[in-house]
Protein backbone atom coordinates (compact mmCIF):
# COMPACT_ATOMS: atom_id res chain seq x y z
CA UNK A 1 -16.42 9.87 -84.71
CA UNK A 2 -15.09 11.84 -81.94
CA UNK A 3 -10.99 12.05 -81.57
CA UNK A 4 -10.26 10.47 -78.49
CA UNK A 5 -8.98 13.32 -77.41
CA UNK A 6 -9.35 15.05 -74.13
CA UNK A 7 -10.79 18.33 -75.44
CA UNK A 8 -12.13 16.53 -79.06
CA UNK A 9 -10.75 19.40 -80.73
CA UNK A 10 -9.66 19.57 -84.72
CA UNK A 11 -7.92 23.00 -85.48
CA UNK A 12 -6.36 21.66 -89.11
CA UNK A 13 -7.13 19.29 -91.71
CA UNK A 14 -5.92 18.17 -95.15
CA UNK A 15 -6.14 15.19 -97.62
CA UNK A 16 -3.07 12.60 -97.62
CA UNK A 17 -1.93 9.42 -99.06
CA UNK A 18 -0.13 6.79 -96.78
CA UNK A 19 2.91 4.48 -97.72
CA UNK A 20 0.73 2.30 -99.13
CA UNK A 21 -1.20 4.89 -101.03
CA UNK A 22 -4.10 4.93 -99.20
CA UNK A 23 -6.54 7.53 -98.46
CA UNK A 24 -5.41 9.09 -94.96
CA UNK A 25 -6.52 12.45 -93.59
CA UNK A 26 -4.02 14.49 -91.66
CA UNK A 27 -5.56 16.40 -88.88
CA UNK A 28 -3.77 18.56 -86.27
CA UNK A 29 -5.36 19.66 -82.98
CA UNK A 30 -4.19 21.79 -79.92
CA UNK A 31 -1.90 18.55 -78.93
CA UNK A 32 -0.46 17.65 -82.14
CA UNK A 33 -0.53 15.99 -85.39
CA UNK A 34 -2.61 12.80 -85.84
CA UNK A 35 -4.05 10.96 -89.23
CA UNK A 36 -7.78 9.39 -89.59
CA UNK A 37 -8.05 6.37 -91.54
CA UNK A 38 -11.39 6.55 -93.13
CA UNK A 39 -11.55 2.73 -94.14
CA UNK A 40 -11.94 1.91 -90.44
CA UNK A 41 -13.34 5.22 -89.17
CA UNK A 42 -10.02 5.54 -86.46
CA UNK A 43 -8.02 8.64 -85.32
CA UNK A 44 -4.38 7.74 -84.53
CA UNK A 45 -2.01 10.60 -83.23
CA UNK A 46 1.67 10.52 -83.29
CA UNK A 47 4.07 11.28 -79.88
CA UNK A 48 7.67 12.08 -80.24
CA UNK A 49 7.83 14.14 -83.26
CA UNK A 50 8.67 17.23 -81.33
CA UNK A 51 9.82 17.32 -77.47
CA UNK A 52 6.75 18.56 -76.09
CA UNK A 53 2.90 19.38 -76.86
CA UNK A 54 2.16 21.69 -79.68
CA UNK A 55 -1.05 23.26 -81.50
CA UNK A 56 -1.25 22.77 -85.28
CA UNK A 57 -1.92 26.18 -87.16
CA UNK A 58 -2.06 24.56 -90.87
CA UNK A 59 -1.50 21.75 -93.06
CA UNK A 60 -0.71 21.63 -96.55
CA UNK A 61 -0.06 18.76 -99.11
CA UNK A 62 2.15 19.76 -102.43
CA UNK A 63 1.95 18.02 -105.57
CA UNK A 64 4.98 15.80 -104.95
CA UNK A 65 2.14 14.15 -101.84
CA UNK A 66 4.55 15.75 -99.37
CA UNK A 67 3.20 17.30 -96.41
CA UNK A 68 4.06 20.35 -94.28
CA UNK A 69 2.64 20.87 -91.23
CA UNK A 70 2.60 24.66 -89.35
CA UNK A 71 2.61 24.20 -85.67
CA UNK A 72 3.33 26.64 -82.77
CA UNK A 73 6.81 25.10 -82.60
CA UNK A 74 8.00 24.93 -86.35
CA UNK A 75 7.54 23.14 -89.46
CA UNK A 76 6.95 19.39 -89.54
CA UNK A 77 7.31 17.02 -92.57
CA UNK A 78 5.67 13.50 -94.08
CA UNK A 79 7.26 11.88 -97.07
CA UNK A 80 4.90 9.16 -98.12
CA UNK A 81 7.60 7.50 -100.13
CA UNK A 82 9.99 6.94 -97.13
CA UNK A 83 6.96 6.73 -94.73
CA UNK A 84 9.19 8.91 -91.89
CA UNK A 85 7.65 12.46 -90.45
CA UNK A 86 10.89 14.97 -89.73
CA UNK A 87 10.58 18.92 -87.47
CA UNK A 88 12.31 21.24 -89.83
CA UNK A 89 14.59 23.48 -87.41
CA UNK A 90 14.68 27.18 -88.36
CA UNK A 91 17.90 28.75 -87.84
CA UNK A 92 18.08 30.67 -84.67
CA UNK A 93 19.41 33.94 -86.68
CA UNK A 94 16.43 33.62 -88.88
CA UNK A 95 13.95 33.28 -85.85
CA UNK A 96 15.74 34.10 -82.70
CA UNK A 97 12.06 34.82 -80.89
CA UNK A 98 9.45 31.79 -80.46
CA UNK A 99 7.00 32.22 -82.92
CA UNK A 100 4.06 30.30 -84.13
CA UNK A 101 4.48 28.89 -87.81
CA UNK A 102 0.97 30.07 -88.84
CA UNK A 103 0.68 29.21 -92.90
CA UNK A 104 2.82 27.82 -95.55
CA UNK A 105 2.66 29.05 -99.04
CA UNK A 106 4.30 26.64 -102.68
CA UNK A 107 5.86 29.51 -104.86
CA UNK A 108 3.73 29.17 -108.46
CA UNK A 109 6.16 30.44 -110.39
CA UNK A 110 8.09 28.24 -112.81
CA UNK A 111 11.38 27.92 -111.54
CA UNK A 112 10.22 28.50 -108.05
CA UNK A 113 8.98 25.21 -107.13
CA UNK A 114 11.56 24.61 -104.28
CA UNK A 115 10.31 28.64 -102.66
CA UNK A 116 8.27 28.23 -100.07
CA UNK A 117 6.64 31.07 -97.85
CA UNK A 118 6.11 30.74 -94.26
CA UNK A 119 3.77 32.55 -92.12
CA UNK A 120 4.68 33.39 -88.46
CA UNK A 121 2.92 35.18 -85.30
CA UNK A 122 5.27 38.11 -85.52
CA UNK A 123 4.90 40.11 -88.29
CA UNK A 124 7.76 38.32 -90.49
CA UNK A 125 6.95 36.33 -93.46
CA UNK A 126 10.09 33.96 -94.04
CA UNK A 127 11.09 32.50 -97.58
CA UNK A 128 12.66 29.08 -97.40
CA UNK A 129 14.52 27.84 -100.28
CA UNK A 130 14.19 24.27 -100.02
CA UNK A 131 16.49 22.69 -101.99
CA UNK A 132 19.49 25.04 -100.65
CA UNK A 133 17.66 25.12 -97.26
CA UNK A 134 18.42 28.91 -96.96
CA UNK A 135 15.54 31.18 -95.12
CA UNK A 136 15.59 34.75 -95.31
CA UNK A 137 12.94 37.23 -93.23
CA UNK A 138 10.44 39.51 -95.02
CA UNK A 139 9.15 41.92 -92.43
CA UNK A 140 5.57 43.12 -92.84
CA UNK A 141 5.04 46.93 -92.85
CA UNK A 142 3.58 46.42 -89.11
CA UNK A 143 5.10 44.56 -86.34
CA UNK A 144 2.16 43.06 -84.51
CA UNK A 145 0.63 41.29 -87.71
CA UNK A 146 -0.06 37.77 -87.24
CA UNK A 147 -0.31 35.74 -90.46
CA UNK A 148 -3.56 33.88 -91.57
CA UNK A 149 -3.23 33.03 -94.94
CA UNK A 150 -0.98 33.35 -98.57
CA UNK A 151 -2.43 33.21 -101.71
CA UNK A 152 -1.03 34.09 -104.89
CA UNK A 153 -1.73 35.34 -108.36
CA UNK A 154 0.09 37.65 -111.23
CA UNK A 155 3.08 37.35 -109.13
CA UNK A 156 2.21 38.84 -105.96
CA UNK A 157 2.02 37.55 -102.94
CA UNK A 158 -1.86 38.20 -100.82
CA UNK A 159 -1.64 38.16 -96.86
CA UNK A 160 -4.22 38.29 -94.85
CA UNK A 161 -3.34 38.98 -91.08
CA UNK A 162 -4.82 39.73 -87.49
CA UNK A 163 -3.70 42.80 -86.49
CA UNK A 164 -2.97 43.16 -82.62
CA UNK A 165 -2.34 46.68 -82.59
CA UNK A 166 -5.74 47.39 -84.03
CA UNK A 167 -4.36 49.44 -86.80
CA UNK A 168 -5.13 49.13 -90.45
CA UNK A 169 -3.99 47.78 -92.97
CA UNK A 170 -4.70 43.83 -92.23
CA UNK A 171 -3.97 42.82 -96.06
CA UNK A 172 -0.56 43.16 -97.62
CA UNK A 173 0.33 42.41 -100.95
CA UNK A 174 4.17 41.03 -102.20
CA UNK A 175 5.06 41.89 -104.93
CA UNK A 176 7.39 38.83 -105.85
CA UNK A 177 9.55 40.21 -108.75
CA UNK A 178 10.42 43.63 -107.62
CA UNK A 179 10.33 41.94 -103.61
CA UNK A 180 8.72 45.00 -101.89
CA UNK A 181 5.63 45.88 -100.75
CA UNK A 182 3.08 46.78 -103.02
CA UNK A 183 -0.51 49.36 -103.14
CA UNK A 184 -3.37 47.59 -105.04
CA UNK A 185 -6.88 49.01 -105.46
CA UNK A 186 -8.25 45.29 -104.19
CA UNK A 187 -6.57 45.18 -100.98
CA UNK A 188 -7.16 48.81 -99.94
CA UNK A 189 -11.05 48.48 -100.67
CA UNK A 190 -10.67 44.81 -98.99
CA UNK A 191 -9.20 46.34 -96.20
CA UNK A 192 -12.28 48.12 -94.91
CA UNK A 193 -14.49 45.86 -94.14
CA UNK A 194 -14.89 44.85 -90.78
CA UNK A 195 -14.91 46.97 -87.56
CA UNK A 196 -11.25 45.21 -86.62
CA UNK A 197 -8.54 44.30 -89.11
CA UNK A 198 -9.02 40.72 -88.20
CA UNK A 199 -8.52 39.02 -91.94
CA UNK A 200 -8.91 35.34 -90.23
CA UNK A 201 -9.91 33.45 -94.16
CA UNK A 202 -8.82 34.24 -97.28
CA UNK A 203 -9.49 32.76 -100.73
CA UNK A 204 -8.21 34.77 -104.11
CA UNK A 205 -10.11 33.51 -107.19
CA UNK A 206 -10.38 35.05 -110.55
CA UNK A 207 -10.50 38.91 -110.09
CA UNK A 208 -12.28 38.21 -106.29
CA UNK A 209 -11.30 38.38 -102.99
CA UNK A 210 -13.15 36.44 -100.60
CA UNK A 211 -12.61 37.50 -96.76
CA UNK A 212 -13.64 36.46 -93.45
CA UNK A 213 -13.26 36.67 -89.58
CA UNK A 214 -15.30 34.34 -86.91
CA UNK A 215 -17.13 37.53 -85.66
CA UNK A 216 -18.59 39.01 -88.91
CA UNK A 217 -18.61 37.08 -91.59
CA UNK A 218 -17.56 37.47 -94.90
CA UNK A 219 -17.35 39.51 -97.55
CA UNK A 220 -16.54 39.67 -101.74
């Protein structure tokens, strides 16, 4: 069924559970942040959370049911159990600039369950510590690197990015242990394909890479 939205637009989407512990989706357009219910086949979108219209980039639901919503003004947050959706502020030291909040990332290792990694539009990756609620800034070898997507495996962080300046690479790999940026065969091969270093979709399974952009496809 169509939003009810003027432009009918759905730019993010991710399974939920309700209050009740029903079957929601979560879906975030150029506006803001709405659910569909599929029992009655309704969209309902929220107003107030944040002061004025934003886009949402990405939503992701962590084994606790939370959910954490990337928008071009911050981080937003459902807790099922307490049924109330909270904006996350960022400290203005941490981002000074206004930046999109383009991906969210769960730390895997044990021990890190309360590490998040956040994507941005400005070629910082930020680590949030959630239960101290301390962020720190990771810069990105290159400035103009817009972050599409975090995955990780063996304990290092993949990133795949759009890069504005045109310049390769468009993959980075974090290493999380030794926190620096690391070479790996993978990425450097991975990093060839396409005629721009646009690395819009990213999934990292067993020992394959699989990348994408809107314009050419994608490749293993």
């Amino acid at each position: 069924p169509p939003t009810g939205r003027p432009e009918n637009q759905v730019l993010s989407l991710e399974e939920g559970l309700d209050e009740n512990g029903k079957r929601i989706l979560w879906v975030g357009d150029n506006h803001g942040l709405g659910i569909f219910r599929p029992d009655v086949k309704k969209f309902y979108f929220f107003s107030g959370i944040l002061p004025h219209s934003y886009e949402v980039n990405f939503i992701y639901r962590d084994p606790d049911n939370i959910v954490w919503i990337c928008t071009t003004d911050g981080i937003i947050k459902y807790h099922p159990g307490s049924n109330v959706i909270q904006a996350i502020s960022i400290p203005h030291a941490i981002l000074p600039e206004a930046v999109d909040i383009t991906a969210i990332h769960q730390d895997k290792r044990p021990g890190y369950e309360n590490v998040y990694y956040l994507g941005t539009s400005s070629g910082v990756l930020l680590q949030w510590d959630r239960q101290a609620n301390e962020f720190s800034r990771i810069a990105y070898p290159a400035s103009a690197a817009e972050t599409k997507w975090i995955e990780q495996r063996d304990g290092m962080l993949w990133i795949g990015t759009n890069r504005w300046d045109y310049e390769r690479p468009g993959i980075f790999v974090y290493d999380l242990d030794r926190r620096r940026f690391v070479a790996s065969p993978l990425a450097t091969a991975a990093n060839q394909f396409f005629s721009v270093p646009f690395f819009m979709y990213g999934i990292l399974k067993s020992n394959r890479l699989w990348i994408g952009n809107s314009d050419e496809g994608i490749h293993v």
